[in-house]
PDB file of N, CA and C in Angstrom:
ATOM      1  N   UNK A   1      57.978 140.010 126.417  1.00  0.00           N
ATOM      2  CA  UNK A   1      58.236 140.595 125.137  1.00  0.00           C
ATOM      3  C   UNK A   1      58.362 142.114 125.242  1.00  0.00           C
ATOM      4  N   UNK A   2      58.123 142.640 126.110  1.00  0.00           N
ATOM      5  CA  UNK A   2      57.846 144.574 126.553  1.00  0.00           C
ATOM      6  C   UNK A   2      59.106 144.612 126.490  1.00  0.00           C
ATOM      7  N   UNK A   3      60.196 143.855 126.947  1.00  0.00           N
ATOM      8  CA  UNK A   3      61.200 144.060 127.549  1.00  0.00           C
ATOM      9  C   UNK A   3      62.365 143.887 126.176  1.00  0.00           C
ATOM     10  N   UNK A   4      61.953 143.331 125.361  1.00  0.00           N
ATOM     11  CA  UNK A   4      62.891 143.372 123.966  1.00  0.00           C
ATOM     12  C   UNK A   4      62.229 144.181 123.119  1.00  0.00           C
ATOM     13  N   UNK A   5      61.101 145.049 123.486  1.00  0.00           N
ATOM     14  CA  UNK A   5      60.585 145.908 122.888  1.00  0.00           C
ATOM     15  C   UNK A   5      61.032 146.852 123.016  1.00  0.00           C
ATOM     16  N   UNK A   6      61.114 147.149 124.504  1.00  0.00           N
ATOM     17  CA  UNK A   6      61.668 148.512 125.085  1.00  0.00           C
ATOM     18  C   UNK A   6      63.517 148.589 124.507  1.00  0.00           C
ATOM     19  N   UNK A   7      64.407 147.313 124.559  1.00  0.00           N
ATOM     20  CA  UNK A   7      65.126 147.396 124.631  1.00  0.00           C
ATOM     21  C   UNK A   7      65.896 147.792 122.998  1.00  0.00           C
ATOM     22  N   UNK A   8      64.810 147.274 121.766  1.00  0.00           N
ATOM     23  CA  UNK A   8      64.487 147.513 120.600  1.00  0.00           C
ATOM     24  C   UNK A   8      64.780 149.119 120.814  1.00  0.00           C
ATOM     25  N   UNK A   9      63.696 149.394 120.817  1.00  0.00           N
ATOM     26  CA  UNK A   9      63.663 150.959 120.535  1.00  0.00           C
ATOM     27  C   UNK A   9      64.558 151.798 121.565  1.00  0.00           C
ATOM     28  N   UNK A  10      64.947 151.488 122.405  1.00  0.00           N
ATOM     29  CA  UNK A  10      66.509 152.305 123.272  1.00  0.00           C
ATOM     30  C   UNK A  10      67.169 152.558 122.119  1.00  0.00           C
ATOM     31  N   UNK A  11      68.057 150.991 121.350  1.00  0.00           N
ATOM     32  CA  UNK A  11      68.954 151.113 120.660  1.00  0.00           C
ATOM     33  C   UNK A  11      68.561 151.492 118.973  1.00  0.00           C
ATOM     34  N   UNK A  12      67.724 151.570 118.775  1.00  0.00           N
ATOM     35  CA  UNK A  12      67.029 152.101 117.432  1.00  0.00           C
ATOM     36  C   UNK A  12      67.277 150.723 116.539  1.00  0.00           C
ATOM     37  N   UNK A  13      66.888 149.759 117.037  1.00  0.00           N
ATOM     38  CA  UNK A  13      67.283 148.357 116.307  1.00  0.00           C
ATOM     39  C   UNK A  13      65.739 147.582 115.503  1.00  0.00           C
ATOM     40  N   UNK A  14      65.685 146.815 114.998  1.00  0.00           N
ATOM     41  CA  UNK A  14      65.228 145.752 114.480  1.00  0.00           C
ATOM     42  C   UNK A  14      64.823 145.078 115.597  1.00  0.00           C
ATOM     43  N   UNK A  15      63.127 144.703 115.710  1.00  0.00           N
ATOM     44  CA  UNK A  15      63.191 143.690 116.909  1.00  0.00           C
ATOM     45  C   UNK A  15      63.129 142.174 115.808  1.00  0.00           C
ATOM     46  N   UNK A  16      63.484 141.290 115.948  1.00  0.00           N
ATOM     47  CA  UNK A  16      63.672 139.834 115.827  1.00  0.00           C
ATOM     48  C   UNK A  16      62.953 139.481 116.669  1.00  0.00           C
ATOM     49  N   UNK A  17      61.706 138.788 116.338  1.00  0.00           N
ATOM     50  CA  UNK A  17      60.987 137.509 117.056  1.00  0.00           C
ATOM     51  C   UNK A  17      60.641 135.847 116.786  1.00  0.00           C
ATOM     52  N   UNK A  18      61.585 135.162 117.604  1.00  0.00           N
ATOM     53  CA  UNK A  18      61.517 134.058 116.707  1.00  0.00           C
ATOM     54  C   UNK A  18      60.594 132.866 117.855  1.00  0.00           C
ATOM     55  N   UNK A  19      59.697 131.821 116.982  1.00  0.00           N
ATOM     56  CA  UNK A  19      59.488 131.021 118.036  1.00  0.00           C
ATOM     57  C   UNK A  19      59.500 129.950 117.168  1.00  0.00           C
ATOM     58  N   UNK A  20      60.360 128.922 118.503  1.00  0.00           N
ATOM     59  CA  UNK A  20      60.632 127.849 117.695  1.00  0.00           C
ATOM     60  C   UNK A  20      60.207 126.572 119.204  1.00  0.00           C
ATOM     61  N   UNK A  21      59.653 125.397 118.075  1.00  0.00           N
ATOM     62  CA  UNK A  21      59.270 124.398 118.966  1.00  0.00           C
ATOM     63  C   UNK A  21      60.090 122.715 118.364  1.00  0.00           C
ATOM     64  N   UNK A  22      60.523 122.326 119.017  1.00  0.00           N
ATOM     65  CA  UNK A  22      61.099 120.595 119.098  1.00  0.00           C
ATOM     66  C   UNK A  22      60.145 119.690 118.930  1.00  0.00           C
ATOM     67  N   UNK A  23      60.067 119.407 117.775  1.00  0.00           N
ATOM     68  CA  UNK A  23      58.900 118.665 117.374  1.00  0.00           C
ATOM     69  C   UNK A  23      59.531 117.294 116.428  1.00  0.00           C
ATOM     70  N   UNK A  24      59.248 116.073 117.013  1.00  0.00           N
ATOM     71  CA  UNK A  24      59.729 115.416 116.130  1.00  0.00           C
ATOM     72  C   UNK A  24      58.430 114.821 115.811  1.00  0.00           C
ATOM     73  N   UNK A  25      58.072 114.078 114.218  1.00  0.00           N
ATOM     74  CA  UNK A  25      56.581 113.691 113.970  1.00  0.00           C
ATOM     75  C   UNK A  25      56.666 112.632 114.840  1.00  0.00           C
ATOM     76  N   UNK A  26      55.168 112.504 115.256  1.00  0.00           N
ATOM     77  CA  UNK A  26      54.725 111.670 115.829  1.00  0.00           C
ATOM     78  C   UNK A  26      52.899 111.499 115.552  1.00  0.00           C
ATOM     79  N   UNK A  27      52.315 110.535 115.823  1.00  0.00           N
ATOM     80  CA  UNK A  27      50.977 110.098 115.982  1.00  0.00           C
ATOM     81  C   UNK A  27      50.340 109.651 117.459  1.00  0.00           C
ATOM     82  N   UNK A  28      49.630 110.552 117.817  1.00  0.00           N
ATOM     83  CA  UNK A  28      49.454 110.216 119.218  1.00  0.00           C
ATOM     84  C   UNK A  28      47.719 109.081 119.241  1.00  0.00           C
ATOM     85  N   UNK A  29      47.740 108.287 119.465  1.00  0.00           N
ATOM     86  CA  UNK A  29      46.238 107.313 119.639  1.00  0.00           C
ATOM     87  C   UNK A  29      45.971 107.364 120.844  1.00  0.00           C
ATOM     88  N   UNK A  30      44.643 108.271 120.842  1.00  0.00           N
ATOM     89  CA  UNK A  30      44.009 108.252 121.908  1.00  0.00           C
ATOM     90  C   UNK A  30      42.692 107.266 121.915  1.00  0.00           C
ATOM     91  N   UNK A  31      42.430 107.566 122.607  1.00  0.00           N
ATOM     92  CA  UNK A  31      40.925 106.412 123.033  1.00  0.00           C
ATOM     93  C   UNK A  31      39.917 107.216 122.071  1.00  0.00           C
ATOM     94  N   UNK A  32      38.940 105.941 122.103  1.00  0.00           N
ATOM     95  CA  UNK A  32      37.706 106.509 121.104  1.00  0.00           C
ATOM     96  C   UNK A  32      38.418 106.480 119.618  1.00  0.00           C
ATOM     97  N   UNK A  33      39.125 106.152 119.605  1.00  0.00           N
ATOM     98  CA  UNK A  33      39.926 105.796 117.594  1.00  0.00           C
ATOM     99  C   UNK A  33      40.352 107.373 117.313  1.00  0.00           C
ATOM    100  N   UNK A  34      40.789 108.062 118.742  1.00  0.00           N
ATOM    101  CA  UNK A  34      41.092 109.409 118.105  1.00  0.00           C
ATOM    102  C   UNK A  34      42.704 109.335 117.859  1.00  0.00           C
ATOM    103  N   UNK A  35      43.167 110.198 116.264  1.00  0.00           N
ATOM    104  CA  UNK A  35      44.543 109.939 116.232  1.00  0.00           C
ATOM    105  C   UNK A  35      45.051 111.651 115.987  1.00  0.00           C
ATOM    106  N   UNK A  36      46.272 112.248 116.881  1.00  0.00           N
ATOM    107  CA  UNK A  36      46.683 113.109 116.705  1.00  0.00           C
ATOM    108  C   UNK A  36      47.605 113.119 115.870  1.00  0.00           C
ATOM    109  N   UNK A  37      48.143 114.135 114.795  1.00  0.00           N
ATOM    110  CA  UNK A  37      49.162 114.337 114.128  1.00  0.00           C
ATOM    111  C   UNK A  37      50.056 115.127 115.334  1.00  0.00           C
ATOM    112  N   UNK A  38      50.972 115.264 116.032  1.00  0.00           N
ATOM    113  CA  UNK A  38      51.872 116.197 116.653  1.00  0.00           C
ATOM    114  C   UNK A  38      52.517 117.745 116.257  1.00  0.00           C
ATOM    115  N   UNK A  39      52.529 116.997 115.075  1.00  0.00           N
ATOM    116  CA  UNK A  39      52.498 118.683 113.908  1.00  0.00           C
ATOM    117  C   UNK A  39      51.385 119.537 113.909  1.00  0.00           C
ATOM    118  N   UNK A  40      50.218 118.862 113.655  1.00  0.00           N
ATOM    119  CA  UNK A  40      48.910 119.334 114.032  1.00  0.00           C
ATOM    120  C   UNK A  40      48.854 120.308 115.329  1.00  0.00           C
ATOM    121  N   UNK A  41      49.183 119.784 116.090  1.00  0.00           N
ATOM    122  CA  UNK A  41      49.130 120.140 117.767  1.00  0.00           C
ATOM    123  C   UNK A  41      50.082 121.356 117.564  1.00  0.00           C
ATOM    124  N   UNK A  42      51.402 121.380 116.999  1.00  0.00           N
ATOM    125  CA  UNK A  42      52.331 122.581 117.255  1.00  0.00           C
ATOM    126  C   UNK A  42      52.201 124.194 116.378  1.00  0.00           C
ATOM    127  N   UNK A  43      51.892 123.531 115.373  1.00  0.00           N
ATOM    128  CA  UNK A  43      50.493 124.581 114.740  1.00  0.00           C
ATOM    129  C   UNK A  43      49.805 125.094 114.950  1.00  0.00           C
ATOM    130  N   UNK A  44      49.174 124.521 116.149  1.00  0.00           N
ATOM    131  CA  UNK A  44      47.753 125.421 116.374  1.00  0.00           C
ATOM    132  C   UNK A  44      48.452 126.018 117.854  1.00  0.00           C
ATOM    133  N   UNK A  45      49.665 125.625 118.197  1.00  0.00           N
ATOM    134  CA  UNK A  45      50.442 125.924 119.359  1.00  0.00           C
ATOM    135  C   UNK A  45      50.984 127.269 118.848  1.00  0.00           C
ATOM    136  N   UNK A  46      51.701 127.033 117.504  1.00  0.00           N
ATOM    137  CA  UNK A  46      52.391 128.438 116.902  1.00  0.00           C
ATOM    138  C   UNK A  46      51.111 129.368 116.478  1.00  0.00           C
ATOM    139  N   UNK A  47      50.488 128.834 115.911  1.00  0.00           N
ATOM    140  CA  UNK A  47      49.272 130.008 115.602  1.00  0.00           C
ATOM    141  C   UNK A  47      48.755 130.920 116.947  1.00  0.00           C
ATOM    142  N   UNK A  48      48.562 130.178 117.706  1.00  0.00           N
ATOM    143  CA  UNK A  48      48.064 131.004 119.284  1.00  0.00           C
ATOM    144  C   UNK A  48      49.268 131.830 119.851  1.00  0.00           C
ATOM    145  N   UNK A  49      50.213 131.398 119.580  1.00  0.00           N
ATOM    146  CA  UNK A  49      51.638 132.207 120.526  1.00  0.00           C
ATOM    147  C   UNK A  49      51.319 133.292 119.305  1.00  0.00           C
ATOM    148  N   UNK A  50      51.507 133.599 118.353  1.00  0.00           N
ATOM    149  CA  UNK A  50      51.413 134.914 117.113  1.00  0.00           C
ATOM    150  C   UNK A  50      50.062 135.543 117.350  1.00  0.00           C
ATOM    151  N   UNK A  51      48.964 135.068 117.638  1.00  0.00           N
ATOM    152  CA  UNK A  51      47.895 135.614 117.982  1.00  0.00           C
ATOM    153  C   UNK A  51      47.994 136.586 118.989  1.00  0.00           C
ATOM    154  N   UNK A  52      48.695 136.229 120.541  1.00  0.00           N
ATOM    155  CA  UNK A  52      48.852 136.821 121.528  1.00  0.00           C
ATOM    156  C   UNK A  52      49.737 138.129 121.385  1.00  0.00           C
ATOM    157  N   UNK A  53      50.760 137.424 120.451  1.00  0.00           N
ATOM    158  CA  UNK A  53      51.625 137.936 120.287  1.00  0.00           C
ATOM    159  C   UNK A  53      51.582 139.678 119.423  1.00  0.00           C
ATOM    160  N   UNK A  54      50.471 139.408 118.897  1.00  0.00           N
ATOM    161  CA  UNK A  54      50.776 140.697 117.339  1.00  0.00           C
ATOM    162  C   UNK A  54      50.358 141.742 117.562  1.00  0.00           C
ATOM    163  N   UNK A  55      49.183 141.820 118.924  1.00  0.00           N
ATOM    164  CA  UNK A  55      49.241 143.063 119.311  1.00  0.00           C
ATOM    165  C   UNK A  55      50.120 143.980 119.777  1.00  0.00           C
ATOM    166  N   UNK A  56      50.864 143.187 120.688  1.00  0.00           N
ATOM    167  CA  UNK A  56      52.130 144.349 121.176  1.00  0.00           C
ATOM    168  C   UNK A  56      53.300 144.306 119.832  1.00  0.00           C
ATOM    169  N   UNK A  57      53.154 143.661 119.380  1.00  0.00           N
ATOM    170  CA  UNK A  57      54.170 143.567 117.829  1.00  0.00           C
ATOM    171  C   UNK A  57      53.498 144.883 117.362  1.00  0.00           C
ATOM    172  N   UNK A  58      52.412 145.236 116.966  1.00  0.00           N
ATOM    173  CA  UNK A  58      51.882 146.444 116.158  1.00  0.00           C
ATOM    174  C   UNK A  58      51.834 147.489 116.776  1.00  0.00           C
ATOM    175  N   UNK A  59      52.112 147.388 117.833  1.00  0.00           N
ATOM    176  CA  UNK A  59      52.160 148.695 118.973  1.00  0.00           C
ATOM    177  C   UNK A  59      53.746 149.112 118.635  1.00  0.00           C
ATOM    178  N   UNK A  60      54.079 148.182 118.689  1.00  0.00           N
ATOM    179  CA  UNK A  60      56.196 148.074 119.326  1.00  0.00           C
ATOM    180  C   UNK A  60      56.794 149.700 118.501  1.00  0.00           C
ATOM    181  N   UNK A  61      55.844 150.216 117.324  1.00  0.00           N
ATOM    182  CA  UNK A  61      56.171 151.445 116.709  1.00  0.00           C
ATOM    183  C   UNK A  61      57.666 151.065 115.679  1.00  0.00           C
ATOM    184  N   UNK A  62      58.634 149.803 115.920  1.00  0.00           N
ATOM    185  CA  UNK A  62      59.646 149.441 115.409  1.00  0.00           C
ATOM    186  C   UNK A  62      59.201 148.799 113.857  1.00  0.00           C
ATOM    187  N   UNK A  63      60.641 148.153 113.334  1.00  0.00           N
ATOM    188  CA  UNK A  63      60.477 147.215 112.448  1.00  0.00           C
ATOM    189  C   UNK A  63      60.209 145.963 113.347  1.00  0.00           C
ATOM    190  N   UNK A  64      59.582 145.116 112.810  1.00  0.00           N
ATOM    191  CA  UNK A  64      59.432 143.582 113.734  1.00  0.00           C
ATOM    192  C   UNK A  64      59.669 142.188 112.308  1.00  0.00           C
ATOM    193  N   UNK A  65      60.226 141.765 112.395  1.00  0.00           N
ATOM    194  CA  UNK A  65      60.582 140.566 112.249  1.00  0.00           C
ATOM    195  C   UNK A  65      60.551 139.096 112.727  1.00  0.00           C
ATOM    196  N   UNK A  66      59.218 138.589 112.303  1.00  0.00           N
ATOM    197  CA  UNK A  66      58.864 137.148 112.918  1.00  0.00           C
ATOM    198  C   UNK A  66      59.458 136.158 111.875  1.00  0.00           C
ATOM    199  N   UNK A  67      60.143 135.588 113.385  1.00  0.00           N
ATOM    200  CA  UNK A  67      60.837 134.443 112.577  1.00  0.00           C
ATOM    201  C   UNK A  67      60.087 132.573 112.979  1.00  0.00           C
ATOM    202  N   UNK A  68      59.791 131.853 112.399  1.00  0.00           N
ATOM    203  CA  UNK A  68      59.306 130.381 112.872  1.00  0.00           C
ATOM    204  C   UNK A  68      60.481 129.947 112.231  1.00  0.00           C
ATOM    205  N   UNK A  69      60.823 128.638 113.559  1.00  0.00           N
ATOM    206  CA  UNK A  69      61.922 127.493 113.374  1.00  0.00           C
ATOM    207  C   UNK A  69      61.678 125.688 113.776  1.00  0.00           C
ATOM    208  N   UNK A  70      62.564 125.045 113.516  1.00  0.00           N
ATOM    209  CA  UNK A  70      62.018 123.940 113.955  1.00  0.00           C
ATOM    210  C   UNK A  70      63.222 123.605 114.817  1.00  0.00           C
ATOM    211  N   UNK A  71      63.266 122.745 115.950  1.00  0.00           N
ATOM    212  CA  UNK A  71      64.262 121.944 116.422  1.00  0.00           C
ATOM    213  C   UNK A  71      64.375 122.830 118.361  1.00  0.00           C
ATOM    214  N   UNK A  72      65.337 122.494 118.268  1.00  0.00           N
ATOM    215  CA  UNK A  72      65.350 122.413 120.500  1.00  0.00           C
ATOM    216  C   UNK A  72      65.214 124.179 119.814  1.00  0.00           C
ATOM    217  N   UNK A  73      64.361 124.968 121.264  1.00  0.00           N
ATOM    218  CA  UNK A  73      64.402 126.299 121.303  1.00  0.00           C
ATOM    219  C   UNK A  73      65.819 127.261 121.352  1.00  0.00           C
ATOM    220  N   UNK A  74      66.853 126.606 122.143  1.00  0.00           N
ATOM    221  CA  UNK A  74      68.016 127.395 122.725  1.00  0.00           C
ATOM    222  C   UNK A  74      68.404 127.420 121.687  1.00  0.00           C
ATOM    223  N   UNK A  75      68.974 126.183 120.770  1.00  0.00           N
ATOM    224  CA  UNK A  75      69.610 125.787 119.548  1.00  0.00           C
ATOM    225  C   UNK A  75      69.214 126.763 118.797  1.00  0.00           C
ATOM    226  N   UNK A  76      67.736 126.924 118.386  1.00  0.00           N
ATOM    227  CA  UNK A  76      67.292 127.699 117.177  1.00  0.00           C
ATOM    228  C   UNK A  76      67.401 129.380 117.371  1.00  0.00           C
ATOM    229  N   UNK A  77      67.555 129.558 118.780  1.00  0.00           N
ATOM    230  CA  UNK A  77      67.711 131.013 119.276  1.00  0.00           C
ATOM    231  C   UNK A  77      69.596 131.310 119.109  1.00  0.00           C
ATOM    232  N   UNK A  78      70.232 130.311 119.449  1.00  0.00           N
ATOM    233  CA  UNK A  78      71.297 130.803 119.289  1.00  0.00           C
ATOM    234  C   UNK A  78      72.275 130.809 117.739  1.00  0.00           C
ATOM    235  N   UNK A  79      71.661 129.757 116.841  1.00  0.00           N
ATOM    236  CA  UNK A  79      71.789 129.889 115.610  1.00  0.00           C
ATOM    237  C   UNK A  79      71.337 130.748 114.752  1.00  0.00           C
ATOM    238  N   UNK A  80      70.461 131.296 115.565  1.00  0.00           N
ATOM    239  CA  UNK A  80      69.427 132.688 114.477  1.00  0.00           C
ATOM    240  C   UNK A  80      70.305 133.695 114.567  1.00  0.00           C
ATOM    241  N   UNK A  81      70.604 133.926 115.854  1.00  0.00           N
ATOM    242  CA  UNK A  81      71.642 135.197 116.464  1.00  0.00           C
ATOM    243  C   UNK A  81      72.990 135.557 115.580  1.00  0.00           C
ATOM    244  N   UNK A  82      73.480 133.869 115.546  1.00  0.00           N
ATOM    245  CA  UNK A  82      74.376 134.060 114.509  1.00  0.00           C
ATOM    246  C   UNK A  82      74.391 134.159 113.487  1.00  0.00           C
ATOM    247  N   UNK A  83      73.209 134.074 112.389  1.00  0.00           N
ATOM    248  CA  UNK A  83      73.136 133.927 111.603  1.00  0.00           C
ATOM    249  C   UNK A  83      72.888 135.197 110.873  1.00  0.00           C
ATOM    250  N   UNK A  84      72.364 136.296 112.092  1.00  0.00           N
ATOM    251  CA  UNK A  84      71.775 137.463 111.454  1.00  0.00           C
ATOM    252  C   UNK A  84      72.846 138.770 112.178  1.00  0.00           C
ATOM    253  N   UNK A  85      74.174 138.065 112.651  1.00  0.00           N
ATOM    254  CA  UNK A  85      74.639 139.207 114.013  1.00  0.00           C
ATOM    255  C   UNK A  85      74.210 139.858 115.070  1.00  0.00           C
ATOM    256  N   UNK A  86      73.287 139.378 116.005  1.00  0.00           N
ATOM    257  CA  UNK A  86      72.568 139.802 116.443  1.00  0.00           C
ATOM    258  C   UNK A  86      73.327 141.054 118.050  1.00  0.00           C
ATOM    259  N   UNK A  87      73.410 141.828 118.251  1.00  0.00           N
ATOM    260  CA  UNK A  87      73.878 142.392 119.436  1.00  0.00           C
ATOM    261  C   UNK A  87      73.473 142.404 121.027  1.00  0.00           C
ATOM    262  N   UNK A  88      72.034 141.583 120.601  1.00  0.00           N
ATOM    263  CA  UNK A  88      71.717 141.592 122.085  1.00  0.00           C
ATOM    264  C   UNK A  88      70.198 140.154 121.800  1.00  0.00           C
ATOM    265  N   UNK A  89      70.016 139.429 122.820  1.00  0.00           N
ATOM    266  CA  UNK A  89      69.249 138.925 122.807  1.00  0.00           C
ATOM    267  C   UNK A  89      68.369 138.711 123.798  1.00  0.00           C
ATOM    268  N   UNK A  90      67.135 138.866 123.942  1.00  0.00           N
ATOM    269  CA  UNK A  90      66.494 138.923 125.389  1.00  0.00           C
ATOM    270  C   UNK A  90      65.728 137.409 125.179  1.00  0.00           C
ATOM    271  N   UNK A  91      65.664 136.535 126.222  1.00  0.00           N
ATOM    272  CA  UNK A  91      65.007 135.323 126.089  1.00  0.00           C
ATOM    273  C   UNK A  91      64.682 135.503 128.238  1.00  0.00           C
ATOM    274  N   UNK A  92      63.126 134.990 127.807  1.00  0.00           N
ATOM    275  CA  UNK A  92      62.525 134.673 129.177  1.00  0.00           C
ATOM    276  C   UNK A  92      63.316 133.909 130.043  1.00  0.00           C
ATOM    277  N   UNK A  93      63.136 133.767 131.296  1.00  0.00           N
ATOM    278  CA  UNK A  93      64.062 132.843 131.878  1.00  0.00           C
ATOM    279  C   UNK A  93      63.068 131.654 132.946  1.00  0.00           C
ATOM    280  N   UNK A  94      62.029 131.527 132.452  1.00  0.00           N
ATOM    281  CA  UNK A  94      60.611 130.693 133.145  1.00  0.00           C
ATOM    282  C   UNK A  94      60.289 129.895 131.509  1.00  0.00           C
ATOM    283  N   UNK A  95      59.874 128.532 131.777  1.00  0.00           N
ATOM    284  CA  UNK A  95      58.838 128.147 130.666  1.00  0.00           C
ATOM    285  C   UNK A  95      58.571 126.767 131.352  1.00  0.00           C
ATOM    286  N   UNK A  96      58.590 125.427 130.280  1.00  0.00           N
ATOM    287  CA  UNK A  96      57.850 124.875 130.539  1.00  0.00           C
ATOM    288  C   UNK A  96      58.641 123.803 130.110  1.00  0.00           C
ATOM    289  N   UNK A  97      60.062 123.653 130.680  1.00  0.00           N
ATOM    290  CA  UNK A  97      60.944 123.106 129.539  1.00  0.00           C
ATOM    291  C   UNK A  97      61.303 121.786 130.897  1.00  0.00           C
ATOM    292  N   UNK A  98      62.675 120.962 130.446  1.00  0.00           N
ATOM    293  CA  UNK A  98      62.767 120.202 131.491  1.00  0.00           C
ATOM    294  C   UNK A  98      63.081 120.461 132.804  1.00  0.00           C
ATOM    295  N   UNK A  99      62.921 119.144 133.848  1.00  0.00           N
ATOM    296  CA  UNK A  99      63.250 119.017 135.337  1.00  0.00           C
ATOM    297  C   UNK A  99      64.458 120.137 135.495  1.00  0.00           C
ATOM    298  N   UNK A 100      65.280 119.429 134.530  1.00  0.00           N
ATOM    299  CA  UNK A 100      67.048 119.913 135.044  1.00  0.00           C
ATOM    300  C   UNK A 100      67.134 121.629 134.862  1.00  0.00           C
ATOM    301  N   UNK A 101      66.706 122.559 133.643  1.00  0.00           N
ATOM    302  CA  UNK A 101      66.144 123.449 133.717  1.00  0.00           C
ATOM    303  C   UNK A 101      65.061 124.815 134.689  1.00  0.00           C
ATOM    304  N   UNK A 102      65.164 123.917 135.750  1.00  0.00           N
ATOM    305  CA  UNK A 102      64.072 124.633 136.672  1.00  0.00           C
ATOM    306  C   UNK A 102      64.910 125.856 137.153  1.00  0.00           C
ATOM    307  N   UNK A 103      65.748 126.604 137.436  1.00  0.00           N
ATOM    308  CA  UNK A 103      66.471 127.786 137.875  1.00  0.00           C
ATOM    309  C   UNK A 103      66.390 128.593 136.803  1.00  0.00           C
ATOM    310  N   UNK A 104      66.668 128.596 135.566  1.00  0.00           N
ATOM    311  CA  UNK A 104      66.621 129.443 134.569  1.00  0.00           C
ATOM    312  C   UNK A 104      65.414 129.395 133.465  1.00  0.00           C
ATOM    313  N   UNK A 105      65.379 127.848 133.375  1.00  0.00           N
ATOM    314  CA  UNK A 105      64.196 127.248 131.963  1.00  0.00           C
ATOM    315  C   UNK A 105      65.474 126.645 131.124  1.00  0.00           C
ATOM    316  N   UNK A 106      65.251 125.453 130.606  1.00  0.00           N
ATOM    317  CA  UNK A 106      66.105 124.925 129.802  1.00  0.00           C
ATOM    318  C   UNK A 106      66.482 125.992 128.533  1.00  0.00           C
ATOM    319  N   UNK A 107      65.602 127.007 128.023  1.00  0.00           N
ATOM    320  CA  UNK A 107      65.451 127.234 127.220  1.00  0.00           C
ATOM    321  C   UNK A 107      66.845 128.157 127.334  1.00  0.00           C
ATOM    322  N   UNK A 108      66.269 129.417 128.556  1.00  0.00           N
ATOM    323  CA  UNK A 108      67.613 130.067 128.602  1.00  0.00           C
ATOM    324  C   UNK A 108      68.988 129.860 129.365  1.00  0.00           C
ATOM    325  N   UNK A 109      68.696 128.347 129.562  1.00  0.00           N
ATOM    326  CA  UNK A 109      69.999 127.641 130.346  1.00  0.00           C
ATOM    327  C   UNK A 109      70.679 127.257 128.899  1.00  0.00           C
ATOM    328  N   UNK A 110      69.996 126.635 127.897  1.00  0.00           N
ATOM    329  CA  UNK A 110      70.773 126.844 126.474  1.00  0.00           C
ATOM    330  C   UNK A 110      71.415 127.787 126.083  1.00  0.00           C
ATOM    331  N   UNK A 111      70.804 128.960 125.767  1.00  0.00           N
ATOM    332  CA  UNK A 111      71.467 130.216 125.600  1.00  0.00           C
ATOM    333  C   UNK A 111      72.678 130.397 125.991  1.00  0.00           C
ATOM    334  N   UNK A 112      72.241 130.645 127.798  1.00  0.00           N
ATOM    335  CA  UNK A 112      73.388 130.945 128.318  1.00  0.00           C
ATOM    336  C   UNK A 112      74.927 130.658 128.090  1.00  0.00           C
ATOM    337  N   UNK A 113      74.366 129.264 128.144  1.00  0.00           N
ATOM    338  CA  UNK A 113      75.957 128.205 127.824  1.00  0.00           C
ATOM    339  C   UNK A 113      76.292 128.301 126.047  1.00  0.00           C
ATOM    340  N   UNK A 114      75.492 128.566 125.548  1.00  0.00           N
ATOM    341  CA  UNK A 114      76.067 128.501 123.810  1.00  0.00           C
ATOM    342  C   UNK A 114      76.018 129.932 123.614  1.00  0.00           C
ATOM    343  N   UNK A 115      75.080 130.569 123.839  1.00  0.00           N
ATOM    344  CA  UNK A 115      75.047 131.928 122.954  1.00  0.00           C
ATOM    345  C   UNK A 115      76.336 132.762 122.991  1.00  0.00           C
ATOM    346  N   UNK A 116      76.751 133.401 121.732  1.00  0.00           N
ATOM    347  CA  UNK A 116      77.809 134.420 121.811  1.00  0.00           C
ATOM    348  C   UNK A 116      77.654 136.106 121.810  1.00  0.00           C
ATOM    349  N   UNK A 117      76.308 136.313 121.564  1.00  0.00           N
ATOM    350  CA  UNK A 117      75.888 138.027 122.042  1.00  0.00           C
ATOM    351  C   UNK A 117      75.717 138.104 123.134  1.00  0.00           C
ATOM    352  N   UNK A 118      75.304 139.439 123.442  1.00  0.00           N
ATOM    353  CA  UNK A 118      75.035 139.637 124.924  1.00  0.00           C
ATOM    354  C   UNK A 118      73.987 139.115 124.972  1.00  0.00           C
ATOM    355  N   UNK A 119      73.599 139.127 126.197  1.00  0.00           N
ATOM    356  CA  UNK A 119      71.926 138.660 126.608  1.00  0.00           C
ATOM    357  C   UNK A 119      71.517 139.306 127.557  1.00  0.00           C
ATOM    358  N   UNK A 120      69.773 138.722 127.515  1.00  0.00           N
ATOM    359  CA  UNK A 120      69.408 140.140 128.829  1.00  0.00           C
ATOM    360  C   UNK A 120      68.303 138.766 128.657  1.00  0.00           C
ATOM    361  N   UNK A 121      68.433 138.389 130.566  1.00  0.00           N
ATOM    362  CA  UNK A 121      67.769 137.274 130.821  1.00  0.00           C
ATOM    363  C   UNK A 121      66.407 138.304 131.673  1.00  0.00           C
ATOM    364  N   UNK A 122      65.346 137.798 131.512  1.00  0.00           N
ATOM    365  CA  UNK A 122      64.108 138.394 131.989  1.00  0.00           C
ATOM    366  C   UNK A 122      62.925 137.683 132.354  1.00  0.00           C
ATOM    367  N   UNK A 123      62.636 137.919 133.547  1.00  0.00           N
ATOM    368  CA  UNK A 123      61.541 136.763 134.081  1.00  0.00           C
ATOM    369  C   UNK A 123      60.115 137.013 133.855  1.00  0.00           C
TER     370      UNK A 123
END
């Protein structure tokens, strides 16, 4: 995130932060009669990523703009972009995404192939 921070304030821009997770409902039954909501789980998934997150957000000295989405990450990163004109987009290029994904991260192997701004891939 330093790195769309830094790149924020070069261009005197708006940083945009969006995190978005692929969640379709589900009920997970575990042993012992325990039952997960999946929504439950991505919640307390999004709450912790903003937690980590808000310190260097309040530092960043910029405007910041947090955005939450639902559906595949690349999808929701490259529809936001368009949606708001975006001129540059920085997305990690490591996560936790599928097999086929392992060189870039599915996430910014999406991007790559759909997105229409520039990008600035960062490990």
């Amino acid at each position: 995130m330093t790195k769309a921070i830094d790149e924020a304030v070069l261009r005197r821009a708006d940083l945009h932060v969006l995190h978005a997770v692929d969640l379709s409902p589900a009920l997970l039954h575990l042993p012992h009669d325990v039952t997960v909501d999946t929504r439950d789980l991505a919640n307390e998934q999004r709450t912790k990523v903003w937690r980590v997150a808000q310190p260097l957000l309040e530092n960043a000295g910029l405007e910041v703009v947090r955005v939450d989405r639902e559906g595949r990450p690349g999808q929701a990163l490259v529809e936001y972009c368009a949606e708001i004109g975006a001129e540059l987009l920085v997305v990690g290029t490591r996560g936790r995404g599928r097999v086929r994904g392992l060189l870039l991260g599915s996430t910014a192997e999406d991007v790559v192939n759909r997105g229409e701004c520039d990008m600035l891939l960062v490990r």
